[in-house]
C-alpha atoms as a PDB file:
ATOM      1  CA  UNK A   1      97.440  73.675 100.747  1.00  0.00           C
ATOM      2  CA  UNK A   2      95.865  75.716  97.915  1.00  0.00           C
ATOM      3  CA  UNK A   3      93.248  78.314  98.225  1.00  0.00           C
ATOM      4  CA  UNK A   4      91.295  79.700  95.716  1.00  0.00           C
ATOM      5  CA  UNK A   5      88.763  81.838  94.474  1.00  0.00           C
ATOM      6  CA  UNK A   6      87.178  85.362  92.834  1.00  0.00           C
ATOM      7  CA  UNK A   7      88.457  88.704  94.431  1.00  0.00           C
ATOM      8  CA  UNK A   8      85.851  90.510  92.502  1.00  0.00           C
ATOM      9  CA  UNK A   9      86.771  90.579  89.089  1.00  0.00           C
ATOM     10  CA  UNK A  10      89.544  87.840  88.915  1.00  0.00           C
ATOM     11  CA  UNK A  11      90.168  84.198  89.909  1.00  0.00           C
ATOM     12  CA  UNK A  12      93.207  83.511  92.262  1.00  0.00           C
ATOM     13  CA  UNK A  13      95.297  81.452  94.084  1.00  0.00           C
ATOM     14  CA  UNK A  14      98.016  80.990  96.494  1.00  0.00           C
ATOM     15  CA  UNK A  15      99.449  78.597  98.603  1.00  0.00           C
ATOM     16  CA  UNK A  16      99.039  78.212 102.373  1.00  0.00           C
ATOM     17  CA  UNK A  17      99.920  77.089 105.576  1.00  0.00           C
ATOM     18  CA  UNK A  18      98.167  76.099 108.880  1.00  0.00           C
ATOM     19  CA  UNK A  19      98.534  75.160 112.039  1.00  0.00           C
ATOM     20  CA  UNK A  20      95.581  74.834 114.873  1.00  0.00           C
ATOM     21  CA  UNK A  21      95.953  78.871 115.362  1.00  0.00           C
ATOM     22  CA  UNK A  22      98.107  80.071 112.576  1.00  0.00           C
ATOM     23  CA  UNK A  23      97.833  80.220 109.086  1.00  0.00           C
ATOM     24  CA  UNK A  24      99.789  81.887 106.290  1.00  0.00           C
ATOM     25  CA  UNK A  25      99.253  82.677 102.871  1.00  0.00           C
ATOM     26  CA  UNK A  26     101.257  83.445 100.218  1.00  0.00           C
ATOM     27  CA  UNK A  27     101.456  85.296  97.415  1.00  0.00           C
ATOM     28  CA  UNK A  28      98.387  85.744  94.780  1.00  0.00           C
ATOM     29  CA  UNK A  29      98.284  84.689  91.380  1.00  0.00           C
ATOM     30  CA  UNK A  30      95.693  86.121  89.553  1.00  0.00           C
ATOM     31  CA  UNK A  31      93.934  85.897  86.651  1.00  0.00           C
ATOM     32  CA  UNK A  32      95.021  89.789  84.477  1.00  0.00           C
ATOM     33  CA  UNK A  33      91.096  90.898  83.383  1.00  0.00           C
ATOM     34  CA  UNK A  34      90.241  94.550  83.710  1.00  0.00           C
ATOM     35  CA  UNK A  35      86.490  95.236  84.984  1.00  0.00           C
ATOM     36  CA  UNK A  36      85.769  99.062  84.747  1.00  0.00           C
ATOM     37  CA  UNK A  37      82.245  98.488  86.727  1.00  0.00           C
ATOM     38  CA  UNK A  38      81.227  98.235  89.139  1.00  0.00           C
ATOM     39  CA  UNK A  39      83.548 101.564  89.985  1.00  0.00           C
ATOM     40  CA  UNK A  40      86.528 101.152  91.799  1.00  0.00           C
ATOM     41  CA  UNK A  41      86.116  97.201  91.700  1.00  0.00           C
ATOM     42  CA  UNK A  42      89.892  96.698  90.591  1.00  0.00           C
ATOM     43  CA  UNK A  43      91.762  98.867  93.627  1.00  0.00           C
ATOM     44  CA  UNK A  44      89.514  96.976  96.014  1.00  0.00           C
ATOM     45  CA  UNK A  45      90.506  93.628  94.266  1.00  0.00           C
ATOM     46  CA  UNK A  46      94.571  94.533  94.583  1.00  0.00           C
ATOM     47  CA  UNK A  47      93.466  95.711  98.682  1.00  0.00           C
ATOM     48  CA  UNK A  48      91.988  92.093  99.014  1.00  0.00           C
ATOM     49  CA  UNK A  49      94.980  90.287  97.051  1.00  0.00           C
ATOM     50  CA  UNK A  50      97.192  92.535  99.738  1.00  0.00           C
ATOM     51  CA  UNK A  51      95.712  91.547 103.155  1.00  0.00           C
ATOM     52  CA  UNK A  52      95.782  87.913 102.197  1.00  0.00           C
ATOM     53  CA  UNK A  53      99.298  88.110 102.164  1.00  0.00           C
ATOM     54  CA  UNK A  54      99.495  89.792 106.134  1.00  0.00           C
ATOM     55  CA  UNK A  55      97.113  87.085 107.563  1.00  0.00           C
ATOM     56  CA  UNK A  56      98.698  85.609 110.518  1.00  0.00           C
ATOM     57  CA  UNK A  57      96.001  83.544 112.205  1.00  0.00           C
ATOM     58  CA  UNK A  58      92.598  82.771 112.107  1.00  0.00           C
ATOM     59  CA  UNK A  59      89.478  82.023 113.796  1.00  0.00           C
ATOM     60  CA  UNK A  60      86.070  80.251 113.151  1.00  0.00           C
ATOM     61  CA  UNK A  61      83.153  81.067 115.016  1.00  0.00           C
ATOM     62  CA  UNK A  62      79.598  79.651 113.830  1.00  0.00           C
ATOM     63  CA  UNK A  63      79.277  80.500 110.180  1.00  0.00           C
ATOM     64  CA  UNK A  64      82.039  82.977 110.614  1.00  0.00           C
ATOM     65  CA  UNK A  65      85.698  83.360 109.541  1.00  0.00           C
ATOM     66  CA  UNK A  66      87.774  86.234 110.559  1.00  0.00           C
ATOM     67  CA  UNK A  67      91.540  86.354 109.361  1.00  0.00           C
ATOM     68  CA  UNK A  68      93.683  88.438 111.316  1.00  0.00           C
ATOM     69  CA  UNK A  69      97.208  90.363 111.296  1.00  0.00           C
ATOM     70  CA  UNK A  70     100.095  89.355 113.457  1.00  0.00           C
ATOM     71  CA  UNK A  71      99.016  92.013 116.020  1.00  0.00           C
ATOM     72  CA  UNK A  72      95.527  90.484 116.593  1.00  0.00           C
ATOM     73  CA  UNK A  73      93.832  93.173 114.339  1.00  0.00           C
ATOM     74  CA  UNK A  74      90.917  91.766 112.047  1.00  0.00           C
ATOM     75  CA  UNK A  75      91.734  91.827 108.512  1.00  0.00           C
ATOM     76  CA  UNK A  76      88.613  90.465 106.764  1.00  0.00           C
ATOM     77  CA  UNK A  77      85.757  88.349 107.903  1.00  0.00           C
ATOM     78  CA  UNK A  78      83.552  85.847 106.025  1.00  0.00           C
ATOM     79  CA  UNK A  79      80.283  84.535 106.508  1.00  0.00           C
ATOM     80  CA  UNK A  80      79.068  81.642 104.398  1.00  0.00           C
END
């Protein structure tokens, strides 16, 4: 599959992969705008570009998605 979206100040997209308890993303392509505000929006983008690519599994839980590393340890968690 294909997943998609804003990181802050660009779009982006990768490909990924899941099973019932894995899931596996691949590199980011992004979009190449520079935002200067709000400060310090573009090193947070390339950390949130980064930990997509170290997501190992996943978990749903209500309105809640966490992604997590290989080791269990949360990476990032949505709530829609």
């Amino acid at each position: 599959g294909r997943v998609f979206g804003t990181a802050g100040c660009n779009n982006y997209h990768a490909s990924f992969e899941h099973t019932a308890d894995t899931l596996s993303i691949g590199a980011a392509a992004s979009t190449r705008r520079l935002c200067a505000q709000p400060e310090g929006i573009m090193p947070q983008e390339q950390a949130f570009l980064a930990v997509l690519e170290n997501v190992a599994s996943y978990s749903i839980s209500g309105n809640q998605l966490t992604l997590q590393a290989a080791d269990g340890t949360t990476l990032a968690q949505f709530v829609s």
